[in-house]
Each structure stands twice: as structure tokens, then as C-alpha cells.
N, C-alpha and C. Protein backbone atom coordinates (compact mmCIF):
# COMPACT_ATOMS: atom_id res chain seq x y z
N UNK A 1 166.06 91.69 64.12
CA UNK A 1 165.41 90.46 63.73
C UNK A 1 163.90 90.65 63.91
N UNK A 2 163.03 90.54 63.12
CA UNK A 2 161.53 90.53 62.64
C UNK A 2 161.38 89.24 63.07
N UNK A 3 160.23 89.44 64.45
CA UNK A 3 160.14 88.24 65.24
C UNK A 3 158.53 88.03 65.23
N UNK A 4 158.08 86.67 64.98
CA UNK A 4 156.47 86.68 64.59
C UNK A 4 156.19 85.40 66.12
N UNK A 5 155.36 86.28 66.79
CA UNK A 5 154.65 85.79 67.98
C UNK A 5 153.86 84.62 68.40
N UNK A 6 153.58 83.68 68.29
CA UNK A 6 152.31 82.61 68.49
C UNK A 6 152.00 82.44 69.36
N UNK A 7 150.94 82.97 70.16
CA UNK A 7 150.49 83.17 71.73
C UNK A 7 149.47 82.77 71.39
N UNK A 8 148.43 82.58 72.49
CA UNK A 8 147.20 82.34 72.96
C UNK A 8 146.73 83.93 73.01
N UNK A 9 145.72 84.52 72.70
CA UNK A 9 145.21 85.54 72.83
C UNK A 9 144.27 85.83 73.88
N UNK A 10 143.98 84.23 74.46
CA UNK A 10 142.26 84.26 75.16
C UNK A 10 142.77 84.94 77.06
N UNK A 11 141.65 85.95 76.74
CA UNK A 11 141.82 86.19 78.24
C UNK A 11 142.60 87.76 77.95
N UNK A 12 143.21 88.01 76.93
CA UNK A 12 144.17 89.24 77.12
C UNK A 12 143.98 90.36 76.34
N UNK A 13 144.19 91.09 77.03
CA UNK A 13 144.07 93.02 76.58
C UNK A 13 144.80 93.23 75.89
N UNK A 14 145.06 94.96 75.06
CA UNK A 14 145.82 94.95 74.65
C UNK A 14 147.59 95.23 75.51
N UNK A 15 147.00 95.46 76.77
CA UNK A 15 147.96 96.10 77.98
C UNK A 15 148.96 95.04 78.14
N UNK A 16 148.07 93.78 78.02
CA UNK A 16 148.64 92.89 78.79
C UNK A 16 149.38 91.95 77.91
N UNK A 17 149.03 92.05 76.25
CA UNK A 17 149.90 91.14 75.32
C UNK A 17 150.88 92.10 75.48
N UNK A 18 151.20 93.90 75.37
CA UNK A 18 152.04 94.18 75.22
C UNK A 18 153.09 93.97 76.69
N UNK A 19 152.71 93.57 77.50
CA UNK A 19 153.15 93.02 79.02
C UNK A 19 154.25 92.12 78.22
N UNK A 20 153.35 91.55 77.99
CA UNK A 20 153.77 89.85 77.52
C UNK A 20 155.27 89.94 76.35
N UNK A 21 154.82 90.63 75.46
CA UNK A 21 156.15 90.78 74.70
C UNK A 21 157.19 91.44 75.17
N UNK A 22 156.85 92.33 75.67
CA UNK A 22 158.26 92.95 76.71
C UNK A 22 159.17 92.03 76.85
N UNK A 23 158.40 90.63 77.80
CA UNK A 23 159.13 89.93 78.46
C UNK A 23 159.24 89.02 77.13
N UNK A 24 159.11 88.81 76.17
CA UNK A 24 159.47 87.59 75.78
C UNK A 24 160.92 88.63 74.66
N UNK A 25 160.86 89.52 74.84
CA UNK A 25 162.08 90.34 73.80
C UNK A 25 163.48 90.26 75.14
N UNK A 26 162.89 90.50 76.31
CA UNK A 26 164.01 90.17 77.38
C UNK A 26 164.73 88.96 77.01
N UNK A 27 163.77 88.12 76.94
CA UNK A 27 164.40 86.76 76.77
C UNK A 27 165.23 86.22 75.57
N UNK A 28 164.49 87.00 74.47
CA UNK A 28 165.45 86.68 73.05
C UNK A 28 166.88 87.44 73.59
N UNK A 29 166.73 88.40 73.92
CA UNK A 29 168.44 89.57 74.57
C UNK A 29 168.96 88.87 75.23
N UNK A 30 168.72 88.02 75.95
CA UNK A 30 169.76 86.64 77.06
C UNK A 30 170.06 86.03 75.43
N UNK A 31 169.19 84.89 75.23
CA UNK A 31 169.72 84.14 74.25
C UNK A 31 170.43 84.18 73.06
N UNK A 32 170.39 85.43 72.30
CA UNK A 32 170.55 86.04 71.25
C UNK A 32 171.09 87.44 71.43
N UNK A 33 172.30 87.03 72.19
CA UNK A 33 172.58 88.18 72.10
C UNK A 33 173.25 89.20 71.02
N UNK A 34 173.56 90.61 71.72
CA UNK A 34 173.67 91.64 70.20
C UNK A 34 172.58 91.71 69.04
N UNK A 35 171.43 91.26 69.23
CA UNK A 35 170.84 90.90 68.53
C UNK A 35 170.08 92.49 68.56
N UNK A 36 168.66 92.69 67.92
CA UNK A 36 167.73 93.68 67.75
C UNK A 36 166.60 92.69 67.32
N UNK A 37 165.25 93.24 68.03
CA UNK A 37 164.33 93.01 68.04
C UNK A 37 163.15 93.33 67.58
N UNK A 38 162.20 93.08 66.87
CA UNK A 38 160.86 93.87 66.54
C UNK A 38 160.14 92.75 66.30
N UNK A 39 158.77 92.68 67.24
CA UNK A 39 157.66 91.74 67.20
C UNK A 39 156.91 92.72 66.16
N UNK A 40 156.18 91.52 65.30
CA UNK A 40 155.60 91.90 64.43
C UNK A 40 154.34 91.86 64.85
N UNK A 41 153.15 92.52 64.28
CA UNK A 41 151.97 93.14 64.79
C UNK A 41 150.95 91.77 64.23
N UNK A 42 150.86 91.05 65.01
CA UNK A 42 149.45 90.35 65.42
C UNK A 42 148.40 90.03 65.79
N UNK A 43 148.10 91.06 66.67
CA UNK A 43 147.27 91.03 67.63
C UNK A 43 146.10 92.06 66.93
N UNK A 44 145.02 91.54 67.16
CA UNK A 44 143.59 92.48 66.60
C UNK A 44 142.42 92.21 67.06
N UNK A 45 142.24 93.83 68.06
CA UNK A 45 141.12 93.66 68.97
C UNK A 45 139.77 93.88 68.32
N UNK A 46 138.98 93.27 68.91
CA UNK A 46 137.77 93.15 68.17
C UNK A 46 137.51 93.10 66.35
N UNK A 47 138.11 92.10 65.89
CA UNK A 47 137.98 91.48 64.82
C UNK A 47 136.44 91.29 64.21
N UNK A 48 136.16 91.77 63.51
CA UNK A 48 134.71 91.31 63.26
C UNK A 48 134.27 90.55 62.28
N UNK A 49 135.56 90.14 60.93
CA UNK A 49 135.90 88.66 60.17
C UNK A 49 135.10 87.49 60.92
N UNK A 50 135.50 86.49 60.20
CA UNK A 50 135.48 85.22 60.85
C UNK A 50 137.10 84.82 61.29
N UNK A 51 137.20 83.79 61.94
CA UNK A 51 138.37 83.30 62.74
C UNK A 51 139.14 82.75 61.48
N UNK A 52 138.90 82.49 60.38
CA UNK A 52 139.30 81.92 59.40
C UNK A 52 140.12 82.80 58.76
N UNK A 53 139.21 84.53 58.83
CA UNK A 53 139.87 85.59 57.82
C UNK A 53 141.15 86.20 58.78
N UNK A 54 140.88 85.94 60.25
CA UNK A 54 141.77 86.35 60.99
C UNK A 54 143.51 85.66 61.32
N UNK A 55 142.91 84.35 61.12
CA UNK A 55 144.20 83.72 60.78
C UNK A 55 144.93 84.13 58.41
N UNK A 56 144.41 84.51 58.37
CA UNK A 56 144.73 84.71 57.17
C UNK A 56 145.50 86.00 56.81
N UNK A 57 144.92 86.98 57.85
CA UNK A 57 145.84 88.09 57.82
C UNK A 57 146.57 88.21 59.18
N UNK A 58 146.95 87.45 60.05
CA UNK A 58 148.23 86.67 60.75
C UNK A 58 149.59 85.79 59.83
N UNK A 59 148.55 85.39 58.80
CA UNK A 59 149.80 84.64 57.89
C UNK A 59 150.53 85.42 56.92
N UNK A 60 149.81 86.51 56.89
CA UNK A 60 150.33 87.64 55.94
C UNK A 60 151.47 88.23 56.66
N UNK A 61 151.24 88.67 58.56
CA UNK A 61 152.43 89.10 58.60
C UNK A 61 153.16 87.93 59.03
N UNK A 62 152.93 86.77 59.49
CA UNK A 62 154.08 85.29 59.61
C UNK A 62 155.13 85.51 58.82
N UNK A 63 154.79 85.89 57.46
CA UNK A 63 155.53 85.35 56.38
C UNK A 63 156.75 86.80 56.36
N UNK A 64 156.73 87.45 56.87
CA UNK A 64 157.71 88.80 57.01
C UNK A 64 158.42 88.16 57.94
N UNK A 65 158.41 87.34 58.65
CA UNK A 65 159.49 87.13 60.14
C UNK A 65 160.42 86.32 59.95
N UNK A 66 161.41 86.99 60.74
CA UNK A 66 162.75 85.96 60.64
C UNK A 66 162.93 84.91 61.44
N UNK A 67 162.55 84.88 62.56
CA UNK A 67 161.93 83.92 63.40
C UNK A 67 160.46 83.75 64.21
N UNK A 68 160.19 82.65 64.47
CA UNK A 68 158.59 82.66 65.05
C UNK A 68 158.77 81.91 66.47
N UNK A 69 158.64 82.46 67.18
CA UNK A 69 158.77 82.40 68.85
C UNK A 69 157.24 81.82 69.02
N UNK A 70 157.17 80.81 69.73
CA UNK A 70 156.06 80.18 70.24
C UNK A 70 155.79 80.57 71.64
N UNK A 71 154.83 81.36 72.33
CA UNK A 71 154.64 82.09 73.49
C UNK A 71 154.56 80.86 74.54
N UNK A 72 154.63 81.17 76.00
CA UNK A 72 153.81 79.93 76.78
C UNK A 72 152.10 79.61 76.29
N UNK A 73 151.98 77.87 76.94
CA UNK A 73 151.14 77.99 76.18
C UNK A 73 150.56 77.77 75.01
N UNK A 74 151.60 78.01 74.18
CA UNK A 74 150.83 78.17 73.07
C UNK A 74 150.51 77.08 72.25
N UNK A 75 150.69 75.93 72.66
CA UNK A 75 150.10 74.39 72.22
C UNK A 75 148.66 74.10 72.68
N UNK A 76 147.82 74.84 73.45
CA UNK A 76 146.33 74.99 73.71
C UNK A 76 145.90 75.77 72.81
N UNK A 77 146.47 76.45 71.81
CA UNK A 77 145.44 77.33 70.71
C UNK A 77 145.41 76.37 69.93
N UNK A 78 144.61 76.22 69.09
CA UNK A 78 144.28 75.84 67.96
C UNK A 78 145.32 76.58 66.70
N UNK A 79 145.16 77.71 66.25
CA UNK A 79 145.76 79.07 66.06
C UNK A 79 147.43 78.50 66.15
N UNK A 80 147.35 78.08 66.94
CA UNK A 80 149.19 78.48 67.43
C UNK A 80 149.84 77.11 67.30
N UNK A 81 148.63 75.72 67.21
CA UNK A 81 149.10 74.75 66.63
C UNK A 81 149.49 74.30 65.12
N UNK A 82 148.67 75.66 64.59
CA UNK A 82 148.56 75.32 63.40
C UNK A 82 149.71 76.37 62.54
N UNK A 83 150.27 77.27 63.44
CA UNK A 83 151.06 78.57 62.84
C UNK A 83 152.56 77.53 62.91
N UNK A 84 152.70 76.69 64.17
CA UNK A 84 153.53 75.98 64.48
C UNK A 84 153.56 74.58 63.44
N UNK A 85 152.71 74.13 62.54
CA UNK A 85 153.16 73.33 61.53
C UNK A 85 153.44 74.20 60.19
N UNK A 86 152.87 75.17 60.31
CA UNK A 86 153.15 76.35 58.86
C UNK A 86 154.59 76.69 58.93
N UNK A 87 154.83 76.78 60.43
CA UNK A 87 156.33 76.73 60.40
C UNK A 87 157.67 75.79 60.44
N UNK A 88 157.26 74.91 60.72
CA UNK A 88 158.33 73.34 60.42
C UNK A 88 158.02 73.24 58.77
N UNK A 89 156.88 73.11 58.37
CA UNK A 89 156.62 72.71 56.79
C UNK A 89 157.47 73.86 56.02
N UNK A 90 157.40 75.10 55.95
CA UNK A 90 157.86 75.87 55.31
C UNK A 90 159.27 76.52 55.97
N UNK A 91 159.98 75.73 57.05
CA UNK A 91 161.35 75.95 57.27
C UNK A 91 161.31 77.67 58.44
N UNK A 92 161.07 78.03 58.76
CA UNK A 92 160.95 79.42 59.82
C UNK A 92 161.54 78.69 60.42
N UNK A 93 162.81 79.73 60.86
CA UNK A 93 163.54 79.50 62.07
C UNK A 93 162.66 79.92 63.13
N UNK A 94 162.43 78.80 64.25
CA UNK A 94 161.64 78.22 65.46
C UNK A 94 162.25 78.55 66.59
N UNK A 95 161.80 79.00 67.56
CA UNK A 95 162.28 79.39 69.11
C UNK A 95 160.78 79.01 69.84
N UNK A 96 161.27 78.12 70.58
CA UNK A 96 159.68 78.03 71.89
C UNK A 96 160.23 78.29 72.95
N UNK A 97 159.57 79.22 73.76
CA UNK A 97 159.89 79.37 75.02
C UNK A 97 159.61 78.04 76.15
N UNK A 98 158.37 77.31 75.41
CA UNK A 98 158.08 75.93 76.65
C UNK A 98 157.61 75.02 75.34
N UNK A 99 157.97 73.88 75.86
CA UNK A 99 158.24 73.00 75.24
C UNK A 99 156.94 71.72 75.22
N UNK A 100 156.17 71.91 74.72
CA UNK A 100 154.68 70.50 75.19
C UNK A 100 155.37 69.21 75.81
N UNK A 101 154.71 68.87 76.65
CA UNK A 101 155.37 67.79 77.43
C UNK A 101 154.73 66.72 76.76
N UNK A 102 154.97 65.43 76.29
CA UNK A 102 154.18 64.35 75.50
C UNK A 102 153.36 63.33 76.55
């Protein structure tokens, strides 16, 4: 399963997103099990676009995934609020690890 990420980026290396997915592929293997995994490649260090062109080639790989996992968190990005209505509007099967409290 081609799994597309929506994290917060701020604050993190590349050491430490790949930290981060480790654990969030653990977690799809509890829930989903028998399953197979591959996070799709999002992450791009030192971007020198604008934030505009960077979400644009994020949506390029969005649109390859079979599901879109919402990281902790990830209701403080801007980015990850907005990947998260691209995905209810256009139907992506949705997994959040935490849930925004109202």
C-alpha cells in the first residue's frame, strides 16, 4: 500500500522524519495487518521554490497514494490542513494517527 504522509516538517532533519516514519509504518502493521508498506517521498530539504511550488510537487506525489496518514500534529501546519481537505474532497482513503480535539 502507497502511503502519502502529512506531517509537520518544522524543526526536522532528514534523520529524524525518517525516525518518524519508521514508527508510523509500525503502526499501520498493528492496524492493517498483512498489509505492505511504502511511504511515498515528500520530504525536500532545502527547497529553494516558493512554499506554493512546494506544495505543488507534494500534490503530485499525494495523488499516487492509496492512503494518506495524517502524522501527529499535523492540524498546526497549514500544509497538512490543507492536504487534509484535498483529501475528504477528492475521496483518499484517510488514517490519522491523532485526532484534533474541537
Amino acid at each position: 500500500m502507497r502511503i502519502y504522509l502529512s506531517q509537520s516538517f518544522e524543526n526536522m532533519c532528514s534523520k529524524k522524519v525518517k525516525k518518524y516514519r519508521n514508527e508510523v509504518i509500525e503502526i499501520l502493521k498493528e492496524k492493517f495487518p498483512g498489509e505492505e508498506f511504502e511511504i511515498l517521498e515528500n520530504y525536500i530539504s532545502k527547497f529553494k521554490g516558493s512554499a506554493f511550488e512546494l506544495f505543488l510537487i507534494r500534490m503530485e506525489v499525494m495523488k499516487n497514494a492509496d492512503l494518506i496518514v495524517f502524522g501527529k500534529n499535523w492540524y498546526n501546519s497549514d500544509g497538512c490542513k490543507i492536504e487534509s481537505q484535498i483529501a475528504q474532497v477528492y475521496k483518499f482513503k484517510i488514517f490519522m494517527l491523532e485526532i484534533p480535539s474541537i
